[in-house]
N, C-alpha and C. Protein backbone atom coordinates (compact mmCIF):
# COMPACT_ATOMS: atom_id res chain seq x y z
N UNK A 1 98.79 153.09 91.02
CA UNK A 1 99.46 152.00 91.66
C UNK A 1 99.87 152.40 93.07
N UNK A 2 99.83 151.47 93.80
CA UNK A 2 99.72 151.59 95.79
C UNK A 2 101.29 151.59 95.59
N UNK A 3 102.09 152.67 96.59
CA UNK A 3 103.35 152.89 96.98
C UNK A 3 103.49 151.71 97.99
N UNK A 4 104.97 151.15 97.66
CA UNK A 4 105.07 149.81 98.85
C UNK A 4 106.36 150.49 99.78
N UNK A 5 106.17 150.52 100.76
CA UNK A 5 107.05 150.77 101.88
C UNK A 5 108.53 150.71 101.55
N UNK A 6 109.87 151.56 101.70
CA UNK A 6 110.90 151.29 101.51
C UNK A 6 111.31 150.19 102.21
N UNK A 7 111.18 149.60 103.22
CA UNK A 7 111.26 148.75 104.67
C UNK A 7 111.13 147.25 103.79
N UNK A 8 109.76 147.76 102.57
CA UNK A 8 109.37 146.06 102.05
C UNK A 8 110.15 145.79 100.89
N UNK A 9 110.80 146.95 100.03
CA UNK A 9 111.97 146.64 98.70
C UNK A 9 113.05 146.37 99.31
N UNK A 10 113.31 146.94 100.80
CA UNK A 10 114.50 146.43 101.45
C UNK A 10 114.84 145.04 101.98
N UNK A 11 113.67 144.47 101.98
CA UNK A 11 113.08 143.15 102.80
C UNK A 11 113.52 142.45 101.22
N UNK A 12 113.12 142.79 100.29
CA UNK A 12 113.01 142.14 99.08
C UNK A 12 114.58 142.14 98.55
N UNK A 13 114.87 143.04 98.56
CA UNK A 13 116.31 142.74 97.80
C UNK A 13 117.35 142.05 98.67
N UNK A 14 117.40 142.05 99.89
CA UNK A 14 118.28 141.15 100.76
C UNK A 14 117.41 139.82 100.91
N UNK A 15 116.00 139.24 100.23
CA UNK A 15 115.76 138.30 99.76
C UNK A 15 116.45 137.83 99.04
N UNK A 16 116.96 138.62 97.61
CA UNK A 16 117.15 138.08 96.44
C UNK A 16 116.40 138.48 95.56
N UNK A 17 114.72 138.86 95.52
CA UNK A 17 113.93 139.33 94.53
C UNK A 17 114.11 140.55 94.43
N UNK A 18 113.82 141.15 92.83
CA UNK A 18 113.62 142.16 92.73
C UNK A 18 112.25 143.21 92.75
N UNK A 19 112.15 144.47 92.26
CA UNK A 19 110.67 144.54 92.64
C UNK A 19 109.75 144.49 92.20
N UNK A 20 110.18 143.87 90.57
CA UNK A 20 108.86 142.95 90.31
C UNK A 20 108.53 141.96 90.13
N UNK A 21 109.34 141.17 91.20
CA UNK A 21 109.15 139.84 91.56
C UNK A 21 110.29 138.89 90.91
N UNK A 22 111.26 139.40 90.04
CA UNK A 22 112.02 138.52 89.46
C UNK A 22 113.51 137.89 90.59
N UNK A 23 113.83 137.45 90.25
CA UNK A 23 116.11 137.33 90.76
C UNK A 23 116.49 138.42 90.43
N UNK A 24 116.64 138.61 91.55
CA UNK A 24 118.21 139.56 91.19
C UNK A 24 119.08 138.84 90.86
N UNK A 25 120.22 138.85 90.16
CA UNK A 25 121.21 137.60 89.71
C UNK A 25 122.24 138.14 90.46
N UNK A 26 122.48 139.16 91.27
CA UNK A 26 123.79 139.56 92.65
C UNK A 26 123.31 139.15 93.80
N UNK A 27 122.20 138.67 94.45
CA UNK A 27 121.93 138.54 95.55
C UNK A 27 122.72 137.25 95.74
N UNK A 28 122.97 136.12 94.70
CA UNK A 28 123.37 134.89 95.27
C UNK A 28 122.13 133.98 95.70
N UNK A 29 121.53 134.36 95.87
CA UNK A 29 120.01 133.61 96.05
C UNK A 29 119.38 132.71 95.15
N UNK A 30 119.75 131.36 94.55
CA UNK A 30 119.51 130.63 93.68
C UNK A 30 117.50 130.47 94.33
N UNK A 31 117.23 130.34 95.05
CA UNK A 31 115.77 129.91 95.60
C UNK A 31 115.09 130.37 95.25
N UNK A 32 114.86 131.92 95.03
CA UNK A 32 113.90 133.21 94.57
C UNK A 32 114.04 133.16 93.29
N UNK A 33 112.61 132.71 93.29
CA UNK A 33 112.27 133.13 91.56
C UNK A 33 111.30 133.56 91.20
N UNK A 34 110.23 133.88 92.19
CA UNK A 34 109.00 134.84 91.72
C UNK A 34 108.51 135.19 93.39
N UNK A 35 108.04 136.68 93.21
CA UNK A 35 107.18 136.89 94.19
C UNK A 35 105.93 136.39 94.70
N UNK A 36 105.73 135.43 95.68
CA UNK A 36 104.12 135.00 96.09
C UNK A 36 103.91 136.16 97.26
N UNK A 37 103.16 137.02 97.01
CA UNK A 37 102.45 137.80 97.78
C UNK A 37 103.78 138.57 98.82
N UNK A 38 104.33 138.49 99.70
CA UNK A 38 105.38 139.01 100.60
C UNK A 38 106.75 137.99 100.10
N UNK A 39 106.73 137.08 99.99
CA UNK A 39 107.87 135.92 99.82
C UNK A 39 108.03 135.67 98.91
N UNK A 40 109.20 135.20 98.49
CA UNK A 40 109.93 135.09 97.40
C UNK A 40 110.23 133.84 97.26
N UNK A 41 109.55 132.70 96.23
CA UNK A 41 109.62 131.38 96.07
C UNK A 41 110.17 131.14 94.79
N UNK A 42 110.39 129.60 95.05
CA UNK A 42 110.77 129.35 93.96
C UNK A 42 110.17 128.06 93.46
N UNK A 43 109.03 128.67 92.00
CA UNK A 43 107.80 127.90 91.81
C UNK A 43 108.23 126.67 91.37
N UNK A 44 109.03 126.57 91.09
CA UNK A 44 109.63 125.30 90.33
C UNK A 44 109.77 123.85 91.53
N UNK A 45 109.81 124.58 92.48
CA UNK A 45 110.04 123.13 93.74
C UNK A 45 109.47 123.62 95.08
N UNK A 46 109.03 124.57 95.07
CA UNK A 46 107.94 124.88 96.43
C UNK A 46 107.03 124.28 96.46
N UNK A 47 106.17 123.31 97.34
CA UNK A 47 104.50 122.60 97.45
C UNK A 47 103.76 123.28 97.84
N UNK A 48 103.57 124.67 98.17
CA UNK A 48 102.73 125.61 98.17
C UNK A 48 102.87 126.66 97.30
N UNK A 49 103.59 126.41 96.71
CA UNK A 49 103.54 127.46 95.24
C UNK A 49 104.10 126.90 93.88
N UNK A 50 103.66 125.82 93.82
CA UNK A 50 104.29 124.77 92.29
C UNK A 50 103.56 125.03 91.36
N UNK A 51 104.69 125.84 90.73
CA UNK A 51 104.39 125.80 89.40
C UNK A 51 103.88 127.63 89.07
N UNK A 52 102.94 128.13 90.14
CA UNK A 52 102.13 129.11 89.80
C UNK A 52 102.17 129.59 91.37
N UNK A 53 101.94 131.00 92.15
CA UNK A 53 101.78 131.41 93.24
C UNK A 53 100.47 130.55 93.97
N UNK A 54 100.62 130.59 95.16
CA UNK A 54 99.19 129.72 95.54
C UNK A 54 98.60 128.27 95.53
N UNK A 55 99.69 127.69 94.39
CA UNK A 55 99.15 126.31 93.70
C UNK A 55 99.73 125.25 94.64
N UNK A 56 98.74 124.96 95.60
CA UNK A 56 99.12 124.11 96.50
C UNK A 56 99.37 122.54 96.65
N UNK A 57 100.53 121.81 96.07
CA UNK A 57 100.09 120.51 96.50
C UNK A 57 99.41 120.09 97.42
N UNK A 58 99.51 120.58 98.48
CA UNK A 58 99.59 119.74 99.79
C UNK A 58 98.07 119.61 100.11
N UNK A 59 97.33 120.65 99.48
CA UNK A 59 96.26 120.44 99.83
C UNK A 59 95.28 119.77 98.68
N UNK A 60 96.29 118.80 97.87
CA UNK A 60 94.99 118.13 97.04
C UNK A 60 94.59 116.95 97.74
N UNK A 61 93.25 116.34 97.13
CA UNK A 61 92.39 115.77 97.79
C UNK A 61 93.55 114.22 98.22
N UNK A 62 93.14 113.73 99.27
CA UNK A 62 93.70 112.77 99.94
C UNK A 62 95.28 112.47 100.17
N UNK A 63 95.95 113.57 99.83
CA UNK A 63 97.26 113.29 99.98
C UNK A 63 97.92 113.49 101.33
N UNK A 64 99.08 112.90 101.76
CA UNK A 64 99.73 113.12 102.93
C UNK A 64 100.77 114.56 102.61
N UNK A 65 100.28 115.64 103.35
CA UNK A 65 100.82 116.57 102.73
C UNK A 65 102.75 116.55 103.06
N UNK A 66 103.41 115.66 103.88
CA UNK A 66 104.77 115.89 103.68
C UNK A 66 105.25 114.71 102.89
N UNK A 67 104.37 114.24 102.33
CA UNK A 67 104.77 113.42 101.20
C UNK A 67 104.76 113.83 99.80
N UNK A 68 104.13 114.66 99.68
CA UNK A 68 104.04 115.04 98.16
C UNK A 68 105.18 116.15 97.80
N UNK A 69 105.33 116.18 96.41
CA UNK A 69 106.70 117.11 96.16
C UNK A 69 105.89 117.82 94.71
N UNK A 70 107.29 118.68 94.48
CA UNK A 70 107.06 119.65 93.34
C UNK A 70 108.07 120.12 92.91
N UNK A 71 108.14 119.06 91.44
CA UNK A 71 109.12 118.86 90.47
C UNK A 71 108.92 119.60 89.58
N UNK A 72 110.01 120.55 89.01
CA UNK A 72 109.80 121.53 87.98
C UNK A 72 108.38 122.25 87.65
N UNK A 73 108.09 122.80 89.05
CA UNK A 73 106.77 123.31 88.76
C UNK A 73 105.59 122.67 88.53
N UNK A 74 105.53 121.25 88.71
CA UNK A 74 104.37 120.27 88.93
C UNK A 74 104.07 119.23 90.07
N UNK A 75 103.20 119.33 90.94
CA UNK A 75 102.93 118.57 91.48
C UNK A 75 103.11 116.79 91.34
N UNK A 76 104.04 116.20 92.56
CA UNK A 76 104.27 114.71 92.46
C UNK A 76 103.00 114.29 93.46
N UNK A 77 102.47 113.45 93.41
CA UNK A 77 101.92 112.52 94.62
C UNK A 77 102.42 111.42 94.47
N UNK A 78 103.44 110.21 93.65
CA UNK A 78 103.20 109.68 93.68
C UNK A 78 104.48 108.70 95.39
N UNK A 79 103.54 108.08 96.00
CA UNK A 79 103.83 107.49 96.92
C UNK A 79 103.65 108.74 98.25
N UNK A 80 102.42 109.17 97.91
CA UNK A 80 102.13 110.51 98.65
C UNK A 80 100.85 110.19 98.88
N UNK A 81 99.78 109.45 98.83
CA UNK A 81 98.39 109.08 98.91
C UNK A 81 97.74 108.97 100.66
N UNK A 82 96.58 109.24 100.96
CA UNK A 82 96.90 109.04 102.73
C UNK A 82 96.84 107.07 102.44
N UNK A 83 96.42 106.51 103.92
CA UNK A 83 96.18 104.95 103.74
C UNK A 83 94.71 104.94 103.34
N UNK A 84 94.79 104.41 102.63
CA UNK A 84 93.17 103.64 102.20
C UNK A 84 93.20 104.89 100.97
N UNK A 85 93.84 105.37 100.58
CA UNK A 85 93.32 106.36 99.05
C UNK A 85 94.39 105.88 98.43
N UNK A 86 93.85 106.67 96.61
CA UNK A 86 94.53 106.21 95.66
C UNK A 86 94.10 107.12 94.73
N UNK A 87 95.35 107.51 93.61
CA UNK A 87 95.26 107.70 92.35
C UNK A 87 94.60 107.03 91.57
N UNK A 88 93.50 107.18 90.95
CA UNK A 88 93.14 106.29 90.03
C UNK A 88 92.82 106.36 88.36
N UNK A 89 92.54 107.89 88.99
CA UNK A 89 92.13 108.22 87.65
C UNK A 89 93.48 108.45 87.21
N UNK A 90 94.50 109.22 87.39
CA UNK A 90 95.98 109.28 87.00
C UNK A 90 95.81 111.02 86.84
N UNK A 91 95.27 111.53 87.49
CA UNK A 91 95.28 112.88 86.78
C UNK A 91 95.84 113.38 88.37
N UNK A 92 96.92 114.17 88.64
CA UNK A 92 97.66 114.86 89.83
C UNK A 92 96.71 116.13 90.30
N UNK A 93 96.15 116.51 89.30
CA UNK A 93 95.13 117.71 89.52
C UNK A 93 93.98 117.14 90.77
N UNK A 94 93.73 115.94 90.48
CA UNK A 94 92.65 115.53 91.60
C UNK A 94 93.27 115.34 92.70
N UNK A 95 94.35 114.90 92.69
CA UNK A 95 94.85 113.92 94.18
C UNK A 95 94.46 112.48 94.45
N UNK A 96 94.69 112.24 94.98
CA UNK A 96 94.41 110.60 95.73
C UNK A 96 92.91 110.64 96.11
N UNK A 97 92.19 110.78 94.43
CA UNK A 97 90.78 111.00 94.58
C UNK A 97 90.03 109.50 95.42
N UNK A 98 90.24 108.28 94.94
CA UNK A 98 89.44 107.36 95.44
C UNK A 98 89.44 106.97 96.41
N UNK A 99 88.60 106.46 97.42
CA UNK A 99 88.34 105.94 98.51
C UNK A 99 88.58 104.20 98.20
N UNK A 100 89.83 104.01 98.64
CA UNK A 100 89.68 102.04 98.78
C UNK A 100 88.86 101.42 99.73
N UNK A 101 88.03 102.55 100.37
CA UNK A 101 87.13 101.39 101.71
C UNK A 101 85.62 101.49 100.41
N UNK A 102 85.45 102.09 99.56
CA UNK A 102 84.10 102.26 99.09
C UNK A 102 84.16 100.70 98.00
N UNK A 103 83.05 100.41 97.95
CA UNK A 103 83.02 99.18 96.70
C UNK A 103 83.14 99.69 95.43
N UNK A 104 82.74 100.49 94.75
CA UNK A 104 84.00 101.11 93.93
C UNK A 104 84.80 100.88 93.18
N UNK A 105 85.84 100.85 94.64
CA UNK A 105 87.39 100.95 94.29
C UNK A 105 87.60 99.83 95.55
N UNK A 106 87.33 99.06 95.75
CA UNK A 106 87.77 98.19 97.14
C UNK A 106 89.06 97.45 96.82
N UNK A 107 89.92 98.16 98.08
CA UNK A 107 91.40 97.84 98.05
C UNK A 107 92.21 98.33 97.22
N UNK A 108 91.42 98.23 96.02
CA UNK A 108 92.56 98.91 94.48
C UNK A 108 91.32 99.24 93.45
N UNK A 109 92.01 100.39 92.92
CA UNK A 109 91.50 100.71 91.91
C UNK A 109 90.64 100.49 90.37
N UNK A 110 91.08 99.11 90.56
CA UNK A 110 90.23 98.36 89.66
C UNK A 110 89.15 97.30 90.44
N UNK A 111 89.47 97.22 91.55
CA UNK A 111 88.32 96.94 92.25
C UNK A 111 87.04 96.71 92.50
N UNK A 112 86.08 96.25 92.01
CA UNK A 112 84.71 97.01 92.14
C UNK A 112 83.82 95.70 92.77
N UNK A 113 83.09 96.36 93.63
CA UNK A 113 82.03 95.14 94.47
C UNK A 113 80.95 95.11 93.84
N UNK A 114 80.19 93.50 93.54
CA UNK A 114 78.68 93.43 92.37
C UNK A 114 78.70 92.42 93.52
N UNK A 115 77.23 92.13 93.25
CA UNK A 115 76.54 90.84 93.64
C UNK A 115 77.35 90.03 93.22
N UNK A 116 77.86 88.91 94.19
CA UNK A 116 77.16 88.55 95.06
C UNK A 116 78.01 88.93 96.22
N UNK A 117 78.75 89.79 95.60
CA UNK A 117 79.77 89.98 97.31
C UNK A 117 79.83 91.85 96.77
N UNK A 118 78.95 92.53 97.20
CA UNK A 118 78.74 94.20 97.07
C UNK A 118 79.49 95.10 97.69
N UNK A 119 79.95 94.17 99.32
CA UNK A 119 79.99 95.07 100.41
C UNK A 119 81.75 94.96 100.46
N UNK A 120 82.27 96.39 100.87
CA UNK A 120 83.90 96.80 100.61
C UNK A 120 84.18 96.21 102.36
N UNK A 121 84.56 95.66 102.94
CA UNK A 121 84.89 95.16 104.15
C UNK A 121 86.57 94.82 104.88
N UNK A 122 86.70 95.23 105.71
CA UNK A 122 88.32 94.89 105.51
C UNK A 122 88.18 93.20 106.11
N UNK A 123 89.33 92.42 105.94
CA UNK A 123 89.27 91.06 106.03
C UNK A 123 89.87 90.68 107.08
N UNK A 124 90.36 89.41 107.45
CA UNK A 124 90.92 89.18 108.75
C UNK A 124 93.01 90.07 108.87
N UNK A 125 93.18 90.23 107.57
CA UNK A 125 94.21 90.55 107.38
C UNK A 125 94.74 91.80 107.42
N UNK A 126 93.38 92.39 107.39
CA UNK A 126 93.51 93.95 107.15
C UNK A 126 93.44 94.64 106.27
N UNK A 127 93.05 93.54 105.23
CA UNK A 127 93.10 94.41 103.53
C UNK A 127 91.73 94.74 103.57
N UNK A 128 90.88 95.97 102.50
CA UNK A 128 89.86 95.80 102.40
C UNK A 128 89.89 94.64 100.79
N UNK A 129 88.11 93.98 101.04
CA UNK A 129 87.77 93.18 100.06
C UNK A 129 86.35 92.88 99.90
N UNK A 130 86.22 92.58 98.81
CA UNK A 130 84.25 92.51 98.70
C UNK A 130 83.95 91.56 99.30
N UNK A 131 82.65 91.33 99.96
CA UNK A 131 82.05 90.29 100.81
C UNK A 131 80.64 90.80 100.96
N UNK A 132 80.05 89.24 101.08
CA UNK A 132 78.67 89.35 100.98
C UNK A 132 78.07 90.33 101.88
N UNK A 133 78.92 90.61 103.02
CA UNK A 133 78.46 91.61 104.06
C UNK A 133 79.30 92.46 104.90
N UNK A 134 79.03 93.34 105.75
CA UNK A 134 80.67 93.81 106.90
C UNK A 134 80.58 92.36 107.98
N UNK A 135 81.72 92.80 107.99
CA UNK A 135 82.56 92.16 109.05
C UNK A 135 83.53 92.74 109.92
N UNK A 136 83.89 92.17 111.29
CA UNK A 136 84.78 92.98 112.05
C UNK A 136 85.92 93.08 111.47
N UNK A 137 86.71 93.76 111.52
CA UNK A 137 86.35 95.30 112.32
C UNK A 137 85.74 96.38 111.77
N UNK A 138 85.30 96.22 110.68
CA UNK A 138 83.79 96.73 109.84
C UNK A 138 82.90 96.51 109.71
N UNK A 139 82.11 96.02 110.76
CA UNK A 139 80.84 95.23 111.10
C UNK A 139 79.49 96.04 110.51
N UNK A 140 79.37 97.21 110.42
CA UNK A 140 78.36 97.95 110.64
C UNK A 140 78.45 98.96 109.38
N UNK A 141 77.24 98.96 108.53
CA UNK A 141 77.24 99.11 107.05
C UNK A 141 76.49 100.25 107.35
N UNK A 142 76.81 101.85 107.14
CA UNK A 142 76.73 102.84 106.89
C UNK A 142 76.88 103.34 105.40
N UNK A 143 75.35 103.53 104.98
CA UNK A 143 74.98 103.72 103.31
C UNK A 143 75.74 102.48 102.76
N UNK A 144 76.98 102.65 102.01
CA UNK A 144 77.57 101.63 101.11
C UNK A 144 78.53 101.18 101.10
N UNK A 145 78.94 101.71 102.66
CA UNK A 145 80.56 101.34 103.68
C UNK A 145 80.72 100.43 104.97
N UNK A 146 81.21 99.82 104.89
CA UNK A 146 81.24 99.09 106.06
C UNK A 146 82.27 99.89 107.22
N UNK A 147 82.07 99.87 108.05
CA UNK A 147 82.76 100.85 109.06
C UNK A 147 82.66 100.38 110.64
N UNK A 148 83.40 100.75 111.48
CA UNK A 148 83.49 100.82 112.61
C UNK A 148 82.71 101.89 113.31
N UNK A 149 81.64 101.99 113.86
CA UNK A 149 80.99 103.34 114.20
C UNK A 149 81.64 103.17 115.64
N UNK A 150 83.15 102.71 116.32
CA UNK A 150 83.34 103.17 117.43
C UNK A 150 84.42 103.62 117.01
N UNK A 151 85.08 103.52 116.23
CA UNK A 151 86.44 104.31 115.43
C UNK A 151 86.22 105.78 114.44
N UNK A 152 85.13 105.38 114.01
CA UNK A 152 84.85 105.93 112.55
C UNK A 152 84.48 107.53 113.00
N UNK A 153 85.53 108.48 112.18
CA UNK A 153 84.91 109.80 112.44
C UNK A 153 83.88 110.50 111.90
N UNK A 154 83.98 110.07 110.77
CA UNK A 154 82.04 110.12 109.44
C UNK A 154 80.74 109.65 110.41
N UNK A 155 81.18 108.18 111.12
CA UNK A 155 79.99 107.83 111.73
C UNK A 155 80.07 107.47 113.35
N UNK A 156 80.24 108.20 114.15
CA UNK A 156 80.63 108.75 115.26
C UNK A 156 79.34 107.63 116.12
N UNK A 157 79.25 106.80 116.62
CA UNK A 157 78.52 105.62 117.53
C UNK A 157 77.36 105.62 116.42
N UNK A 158 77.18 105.78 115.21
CA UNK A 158 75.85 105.84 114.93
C UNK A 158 76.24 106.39 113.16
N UNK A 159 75.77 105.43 112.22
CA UNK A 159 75.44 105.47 111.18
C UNK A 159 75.56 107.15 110.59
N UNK A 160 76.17 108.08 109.95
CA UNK A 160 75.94 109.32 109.52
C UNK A 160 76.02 110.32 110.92
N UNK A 161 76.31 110.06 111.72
CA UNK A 161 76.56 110.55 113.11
C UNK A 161 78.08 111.33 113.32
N UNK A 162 78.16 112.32 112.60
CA UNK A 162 80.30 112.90 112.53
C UNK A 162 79.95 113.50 113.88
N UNK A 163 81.65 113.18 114.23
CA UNK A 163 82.19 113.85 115.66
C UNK A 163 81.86 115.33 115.31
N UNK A 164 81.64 116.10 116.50
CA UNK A 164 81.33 116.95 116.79
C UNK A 164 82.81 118.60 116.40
N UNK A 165 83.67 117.69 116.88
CA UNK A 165 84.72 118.34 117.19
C UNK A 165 85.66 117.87 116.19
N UNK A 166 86.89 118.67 115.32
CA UNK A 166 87.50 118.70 114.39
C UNK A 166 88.51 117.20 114.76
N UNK A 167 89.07 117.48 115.68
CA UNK A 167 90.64 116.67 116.50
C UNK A 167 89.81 115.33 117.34
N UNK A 168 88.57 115.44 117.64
CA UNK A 168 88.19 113.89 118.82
C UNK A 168 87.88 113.05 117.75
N UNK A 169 88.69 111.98 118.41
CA UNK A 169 88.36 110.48 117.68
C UNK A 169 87.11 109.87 118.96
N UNK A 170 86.21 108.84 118.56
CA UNK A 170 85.40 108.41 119.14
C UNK A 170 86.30 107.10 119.24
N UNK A 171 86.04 106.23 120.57
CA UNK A 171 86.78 105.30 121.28
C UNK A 171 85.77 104.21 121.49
N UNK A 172 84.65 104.54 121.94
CA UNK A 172 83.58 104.07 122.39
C UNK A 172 82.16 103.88 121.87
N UNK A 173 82.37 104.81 121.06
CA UNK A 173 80.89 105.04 120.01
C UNK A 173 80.11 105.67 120.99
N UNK A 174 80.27 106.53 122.44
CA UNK A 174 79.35 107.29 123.48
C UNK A 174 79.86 108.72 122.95
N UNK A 175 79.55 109.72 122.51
CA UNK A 175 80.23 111.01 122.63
C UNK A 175 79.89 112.23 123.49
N UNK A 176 80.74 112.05 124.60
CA UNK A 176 80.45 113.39 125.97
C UNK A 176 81.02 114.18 125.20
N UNK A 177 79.43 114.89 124.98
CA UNK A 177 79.42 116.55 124.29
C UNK A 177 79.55 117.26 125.26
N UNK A 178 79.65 117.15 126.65
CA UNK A 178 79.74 118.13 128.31
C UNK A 178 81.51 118.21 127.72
N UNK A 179 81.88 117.39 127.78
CA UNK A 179 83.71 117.57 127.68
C UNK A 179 83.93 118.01 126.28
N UNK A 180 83.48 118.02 125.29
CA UNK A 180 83.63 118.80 124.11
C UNK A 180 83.68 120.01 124.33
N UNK A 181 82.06 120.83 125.00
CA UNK A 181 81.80 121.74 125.18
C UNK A 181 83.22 122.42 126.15
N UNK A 182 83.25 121.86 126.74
CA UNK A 182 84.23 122.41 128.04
C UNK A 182 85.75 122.42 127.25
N UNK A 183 86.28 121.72 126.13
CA UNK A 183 87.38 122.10 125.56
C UNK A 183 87.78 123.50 124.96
């Protein structure tokens, strides 16, 4: 077994943990309750360590990560979804698996687009809804989505076309790769 630095049991016990990861019950430190790697969490309500070291809410699929919580060691999403996703299946392990712009799931979860109206489109209102075709401001039907290819970061001026760059939104549907490059 690897010797750990006096500097890091010292670091640890004026944490609160002890050195194998438990409470000390003199530190006063109600927070520390298991060692994650250097830090001392407490799995029961941390979103990067719920439940188990590592076990990240924040990064399940479609959630807004300062929305989600972690209740007695389990992941919450609920009222944690980004816009346009959803729980559907009900299982927290997935996250805010569905897409409400896909026909699918259009708008809600029970949702689903058939002939004679297939296509997931948002409406004059802003909701998405099935319709015989896209429409603005989803005019432009990429595979089985209706989308904006001057907004859209999947389809960047052009059908299956993703921005180049992690952070640029497309404005225009033109993308100056000279000013990308140069960022």
């Amino acid at each position: 077994m690897r010797k750990m630095p006096t500097m890091y049991w010292a670091l640890l016990l004026l944490a609160g943990c002890g050195k194998d990861g438990s409470v000390d019950p003199d530190s006063g430190d109600d927070a520390c309750r298991v060692m994650c790697g250097a830090s001392c969490v407490d799995t029961d309500s941390d979103v990067r360590h719920c439940g188990a070291c590592d076990r990240d809410c924040t990064a399940l699929e479609g959630v807004l990560a300062e929305e989600v919580a972690c209740v007695e060691g389990a992941c919450v999403i609920d009222g944690a979804c980004a816009p346009d996703r959803a729980d559907c299946d009900g299982d927290v392990e997935s996250g805010c698996e569905a897409d409400l712009t896909k026909p699918e799931t259009c708008g809600a979860c029970e949702t689903a687009c058939s002939d004679p109206t297939p296509a997931c489109t948002m409406d004059e209102e802003g909701r998405w809804a099935c319709s015989r075709e896209c429409m603005a401001p989803t005019a432009d039907l990429c595979g089985d989505a209706c989308v904006d290819v001057l907004t859209s970061v999947e389809h960047c001026g052009a059908c299956d076309a993703g921005c180049p760059a992690l952070n640029f939104t497309p404005l225009s549907g033109q993308v100056d790769y000279a000013a990308i490059a140069a960022s």
